[in-house]
Protein backbone atom coordinates (compact mmCIF):
# COMPACT_ATOMS: atom_id res chain seq x y z
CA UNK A 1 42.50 -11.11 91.99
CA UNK A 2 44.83 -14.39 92.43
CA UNK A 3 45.91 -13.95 89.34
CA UNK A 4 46.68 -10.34 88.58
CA UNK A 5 48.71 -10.46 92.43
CA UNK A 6 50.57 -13.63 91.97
CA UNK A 7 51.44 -13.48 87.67
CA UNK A 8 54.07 -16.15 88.41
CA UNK A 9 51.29 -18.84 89.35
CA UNK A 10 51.70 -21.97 87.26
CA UNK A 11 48.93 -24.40 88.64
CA UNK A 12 47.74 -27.75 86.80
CA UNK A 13 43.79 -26.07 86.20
CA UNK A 14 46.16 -23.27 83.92
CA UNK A 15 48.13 -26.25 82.21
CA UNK A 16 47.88 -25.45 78.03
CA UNK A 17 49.64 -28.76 77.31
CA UNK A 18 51.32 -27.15 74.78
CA UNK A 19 53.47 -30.03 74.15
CA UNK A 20 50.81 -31.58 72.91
CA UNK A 21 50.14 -31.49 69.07
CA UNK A 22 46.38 -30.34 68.03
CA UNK A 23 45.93 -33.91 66.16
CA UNK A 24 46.90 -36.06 69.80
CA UNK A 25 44.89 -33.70 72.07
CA UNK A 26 41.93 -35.74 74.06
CA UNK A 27 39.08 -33.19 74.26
CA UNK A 28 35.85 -33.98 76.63
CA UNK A 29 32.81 -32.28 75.10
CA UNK A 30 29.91 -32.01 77.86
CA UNK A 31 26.54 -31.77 75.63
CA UNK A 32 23.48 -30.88 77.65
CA UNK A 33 20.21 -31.64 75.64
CA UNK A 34 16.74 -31.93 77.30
CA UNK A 35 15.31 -35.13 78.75
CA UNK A 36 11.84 -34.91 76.36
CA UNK A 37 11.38 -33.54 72.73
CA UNK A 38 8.19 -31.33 71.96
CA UNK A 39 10.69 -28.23 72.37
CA UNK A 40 10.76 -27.14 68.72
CA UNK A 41 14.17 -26.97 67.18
CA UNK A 42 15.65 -26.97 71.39
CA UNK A 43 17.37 -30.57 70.77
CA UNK A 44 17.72 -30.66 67.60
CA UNK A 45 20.53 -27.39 67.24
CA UNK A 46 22.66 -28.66 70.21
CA UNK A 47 22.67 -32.48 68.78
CA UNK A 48 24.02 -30.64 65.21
CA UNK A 49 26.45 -28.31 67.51
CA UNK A 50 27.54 -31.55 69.04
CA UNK A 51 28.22 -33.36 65.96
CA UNK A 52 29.78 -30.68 64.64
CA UNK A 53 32.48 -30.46 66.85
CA UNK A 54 33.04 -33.95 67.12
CA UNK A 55 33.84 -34.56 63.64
CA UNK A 56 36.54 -31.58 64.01
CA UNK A 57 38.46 -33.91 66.28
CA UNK A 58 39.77 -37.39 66.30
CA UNK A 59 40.32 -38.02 70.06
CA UNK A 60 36.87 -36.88 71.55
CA UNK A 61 35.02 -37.89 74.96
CA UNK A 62 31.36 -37.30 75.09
CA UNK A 63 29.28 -36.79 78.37
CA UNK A 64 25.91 -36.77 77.89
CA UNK A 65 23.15 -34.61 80.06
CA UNK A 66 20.03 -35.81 79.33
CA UNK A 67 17.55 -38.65 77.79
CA UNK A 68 17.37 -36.66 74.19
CA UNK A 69 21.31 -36.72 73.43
CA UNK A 70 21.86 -40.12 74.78
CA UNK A 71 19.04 -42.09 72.95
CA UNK A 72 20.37 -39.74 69.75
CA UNK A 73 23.96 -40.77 70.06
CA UNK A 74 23.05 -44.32 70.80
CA UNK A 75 20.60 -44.56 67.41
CA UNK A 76 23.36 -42.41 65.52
CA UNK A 77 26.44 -45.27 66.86
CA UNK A 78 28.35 -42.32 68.54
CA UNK A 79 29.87 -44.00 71.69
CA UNK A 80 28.95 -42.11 75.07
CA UNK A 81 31.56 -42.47 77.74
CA UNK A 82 29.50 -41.00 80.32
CA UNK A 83 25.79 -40.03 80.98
CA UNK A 84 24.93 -37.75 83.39
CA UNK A 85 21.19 -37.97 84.29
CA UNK A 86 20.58 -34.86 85.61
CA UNK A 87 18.59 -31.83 85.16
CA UNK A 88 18.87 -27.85 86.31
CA UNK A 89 17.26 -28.87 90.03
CA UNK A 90 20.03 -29.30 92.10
CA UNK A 91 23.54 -27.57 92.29
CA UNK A 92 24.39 -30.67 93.79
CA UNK A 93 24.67 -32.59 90.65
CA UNK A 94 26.57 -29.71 88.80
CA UNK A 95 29.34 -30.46 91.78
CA UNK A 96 29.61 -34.43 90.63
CA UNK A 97 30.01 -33.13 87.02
CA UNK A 98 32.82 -30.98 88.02
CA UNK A 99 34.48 -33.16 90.49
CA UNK A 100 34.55 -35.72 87.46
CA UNK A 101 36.07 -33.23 84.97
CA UNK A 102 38.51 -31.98 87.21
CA UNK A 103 39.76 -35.78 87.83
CA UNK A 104 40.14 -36.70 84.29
CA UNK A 105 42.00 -33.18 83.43
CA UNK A 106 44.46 -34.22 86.50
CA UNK A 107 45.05 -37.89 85.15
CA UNK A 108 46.21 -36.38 81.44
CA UNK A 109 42.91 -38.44 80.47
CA UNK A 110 41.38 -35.00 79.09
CA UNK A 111 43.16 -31.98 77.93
CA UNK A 112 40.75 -29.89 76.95
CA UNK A 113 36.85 -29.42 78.54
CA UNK A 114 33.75 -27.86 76.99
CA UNK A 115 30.31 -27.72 77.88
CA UNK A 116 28.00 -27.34 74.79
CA UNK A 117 24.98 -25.96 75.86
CA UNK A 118 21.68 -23.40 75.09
CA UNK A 119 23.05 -19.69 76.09
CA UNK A 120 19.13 -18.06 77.07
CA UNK A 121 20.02 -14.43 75.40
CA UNK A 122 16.39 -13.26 75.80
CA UNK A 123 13.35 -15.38 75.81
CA UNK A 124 12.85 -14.87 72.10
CA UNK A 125 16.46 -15.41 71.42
CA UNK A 126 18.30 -18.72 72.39
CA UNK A 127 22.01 -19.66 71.00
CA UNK A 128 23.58 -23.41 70.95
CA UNK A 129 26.77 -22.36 72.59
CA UNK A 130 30.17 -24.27 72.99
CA UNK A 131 32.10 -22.91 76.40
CA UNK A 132 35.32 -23.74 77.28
CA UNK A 133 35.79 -25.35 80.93
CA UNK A 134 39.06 -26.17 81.09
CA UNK A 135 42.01 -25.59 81.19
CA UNK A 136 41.66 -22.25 82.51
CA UNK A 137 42.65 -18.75 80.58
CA UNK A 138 43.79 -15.93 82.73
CA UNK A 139 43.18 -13.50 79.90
CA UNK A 140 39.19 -14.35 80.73
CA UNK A 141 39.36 -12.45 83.94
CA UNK A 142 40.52 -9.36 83.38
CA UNK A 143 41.72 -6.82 85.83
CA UNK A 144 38.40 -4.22 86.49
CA UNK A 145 40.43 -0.71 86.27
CA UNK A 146 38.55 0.48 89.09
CA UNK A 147 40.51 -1.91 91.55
CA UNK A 148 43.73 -1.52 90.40
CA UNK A 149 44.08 1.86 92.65
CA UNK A 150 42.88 0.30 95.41
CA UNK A 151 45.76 -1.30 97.08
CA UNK A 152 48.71 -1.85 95.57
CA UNK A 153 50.47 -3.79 98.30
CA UNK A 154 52.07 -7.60 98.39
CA UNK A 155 49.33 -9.90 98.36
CA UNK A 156 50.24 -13.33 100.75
CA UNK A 157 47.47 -16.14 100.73
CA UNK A 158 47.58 -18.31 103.31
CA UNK A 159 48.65 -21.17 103.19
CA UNK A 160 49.87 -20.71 99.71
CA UNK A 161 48.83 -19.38 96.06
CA UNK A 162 48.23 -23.13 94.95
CA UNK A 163 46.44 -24.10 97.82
CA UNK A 164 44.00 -21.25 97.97
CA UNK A 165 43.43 -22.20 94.23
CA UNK A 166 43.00 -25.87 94.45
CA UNK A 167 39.93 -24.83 96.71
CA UNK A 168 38.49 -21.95 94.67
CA UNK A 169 38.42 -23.66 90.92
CA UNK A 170 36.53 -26.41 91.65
CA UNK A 171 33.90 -24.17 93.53
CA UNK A 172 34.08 -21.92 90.05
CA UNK A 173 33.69 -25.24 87.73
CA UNK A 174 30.71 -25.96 89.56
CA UNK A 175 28.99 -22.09 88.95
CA UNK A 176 30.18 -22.51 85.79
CA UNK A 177 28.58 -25.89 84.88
CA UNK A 178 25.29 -25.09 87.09
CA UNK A 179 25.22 -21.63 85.31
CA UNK A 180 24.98 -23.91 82.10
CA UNK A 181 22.69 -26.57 82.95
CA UNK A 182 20.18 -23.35 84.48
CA UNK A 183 20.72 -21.82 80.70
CA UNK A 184 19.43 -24.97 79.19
CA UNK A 185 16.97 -25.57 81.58
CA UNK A 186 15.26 -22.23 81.23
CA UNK A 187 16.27 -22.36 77.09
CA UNK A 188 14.18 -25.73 76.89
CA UNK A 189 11.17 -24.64 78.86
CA UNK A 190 10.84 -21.08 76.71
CA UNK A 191 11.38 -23.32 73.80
CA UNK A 192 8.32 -26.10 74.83
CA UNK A 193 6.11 -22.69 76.03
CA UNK A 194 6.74 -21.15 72.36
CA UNK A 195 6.43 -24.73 70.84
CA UNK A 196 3.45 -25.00 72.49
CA UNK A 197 1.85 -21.91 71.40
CA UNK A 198 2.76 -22.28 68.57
CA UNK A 199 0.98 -25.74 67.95
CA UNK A 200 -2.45 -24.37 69.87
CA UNK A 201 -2.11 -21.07 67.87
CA UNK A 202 -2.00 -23.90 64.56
CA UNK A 203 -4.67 -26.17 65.80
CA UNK A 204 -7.44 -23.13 66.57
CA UNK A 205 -7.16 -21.93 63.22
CA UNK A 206 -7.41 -25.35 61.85
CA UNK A 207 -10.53 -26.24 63.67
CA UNK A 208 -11.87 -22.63 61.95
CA UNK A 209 -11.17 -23.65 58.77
CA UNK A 210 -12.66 -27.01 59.40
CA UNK A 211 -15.92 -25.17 60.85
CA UNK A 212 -15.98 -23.03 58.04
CA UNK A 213 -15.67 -25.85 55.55
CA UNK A 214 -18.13 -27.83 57.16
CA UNK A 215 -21.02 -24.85 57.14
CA UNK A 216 -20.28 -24.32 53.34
CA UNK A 217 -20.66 -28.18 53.29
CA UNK A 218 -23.91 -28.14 55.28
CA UNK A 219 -25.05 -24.53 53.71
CA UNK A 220 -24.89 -26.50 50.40
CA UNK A 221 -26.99 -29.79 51.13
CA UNK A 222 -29.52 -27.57 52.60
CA UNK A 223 -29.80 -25.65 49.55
CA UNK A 224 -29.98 -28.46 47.46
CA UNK A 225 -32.80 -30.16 49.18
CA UNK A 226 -34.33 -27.24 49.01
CA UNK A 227 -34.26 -27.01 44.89
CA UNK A 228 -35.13 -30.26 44.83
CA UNK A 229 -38.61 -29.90 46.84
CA UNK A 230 -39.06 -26.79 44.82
CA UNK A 231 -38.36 -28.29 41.31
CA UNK A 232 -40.70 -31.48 42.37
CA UNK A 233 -43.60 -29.43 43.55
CA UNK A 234 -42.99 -27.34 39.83
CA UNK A 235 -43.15 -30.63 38.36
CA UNK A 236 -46.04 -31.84 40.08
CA UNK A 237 -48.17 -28.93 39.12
């Protein structure tokens, strides 16, 4: 709404950089991996995704969300500059992350923020997903056509455009991230669950084949004791 009433905003979350050239631009890649393995392929996708997009760039910071990524990255000799130990349990923690974005994107230390993280689409479905944090794109929230009639009128916010904003993005980073770290939190326990099943669904019909193995095995001594007490009683006659 901001942004459709007051076009002429030019606020420091919006900064492009453009100045900037694409080989000098320091991009922060938040990678949120799980903080056990038996998930299936769960880690394993988002620690390629990572990789990935590191190699694209030459002046990359990596945050780290959990136990998987940073033992990975440490084995692997990809420096982490931060690790956030934290899981999907508290929005609280999603507020430190964003506060600690948002500081580095003020400071010219970052210019460009993604999260890469497991996007749930159903629970048979999960994608490795790279979102874009910051800077901010208007053309991402577009004007609904249904509230465009609605008023019309000058818009003033109080006690100014840049104010109002410097108190409603970091609130927004902070959905956004927890959005994200609820995604993969949800993505890694379907995963485990279908992991899971999957390994009990392999071990049953293992132990069948193993049972059926073993009666052929005993089905077959017993028959050949029994030709042998047959044959020596033949014999003994």
């Amino acid at each position: 709404d901001i942004l459709h009433h007051s076009p002429e905003i030019n606020h420091v979350f919006f900064d492009k950089r453009p100045h900037i050239p694409a080989e000098k631009r320091k991009i922060g890649y938040i990678v949120i991996t799980g903080d056990k393995g038996l998930a299936g392929a769960y880690n394993h996708n988002i620690l390629k995704l990572a990789e990935e997009k590191l190699r694209q760039s030459a002046n990359t910071s990596l945050f780290v969300v959990g136990q998987v990524g940073r033992s990975y990255f440490m084995e692997h000799g990809i420096p982490i500059d931060v690790e956030f130990l934290y899981t999907a349990q508290n929005v609280g923690r999603a507020r430190d992350m964003s506060e600690t974005m948002l500081e580095l994107f003020r400071r010219e230390q970052l210019d460009e923020v993604y999260v890469i993280f497991t996007r749930m689409v159903n629970s048979f479905q999960m994608e490795p997903t790279v979102h874009k944090l910051l800077p901010l794109d208007p053309d991402v929230f577009p004007e609904y056509e249904e509230n465009r009639d609605k008023y019309n009128r000058e818009v003033t916010y109080v006690p100014s455009v840049k104010a109002v904003m410097d108190r409603l993005v970091p609130g927004y980073l902070k959905g956004d991230l927890f959005g994200a770290l609820v995604e993969s939190y949800c993505s890694e326990q379907n995963a485990r669950m279908t992991a899971m099943k999957s390994s009990s669904d392999n071990a049953r019909s293992m132990l069948q084949n193993l049972n059926l193995s073993y009666n052929r095995a005993r089905q077959a001594a017993i028959t050949q004791e029994i030709t042998e007490v047959v044959g020596g009683a033949q014999a003994a006659q």
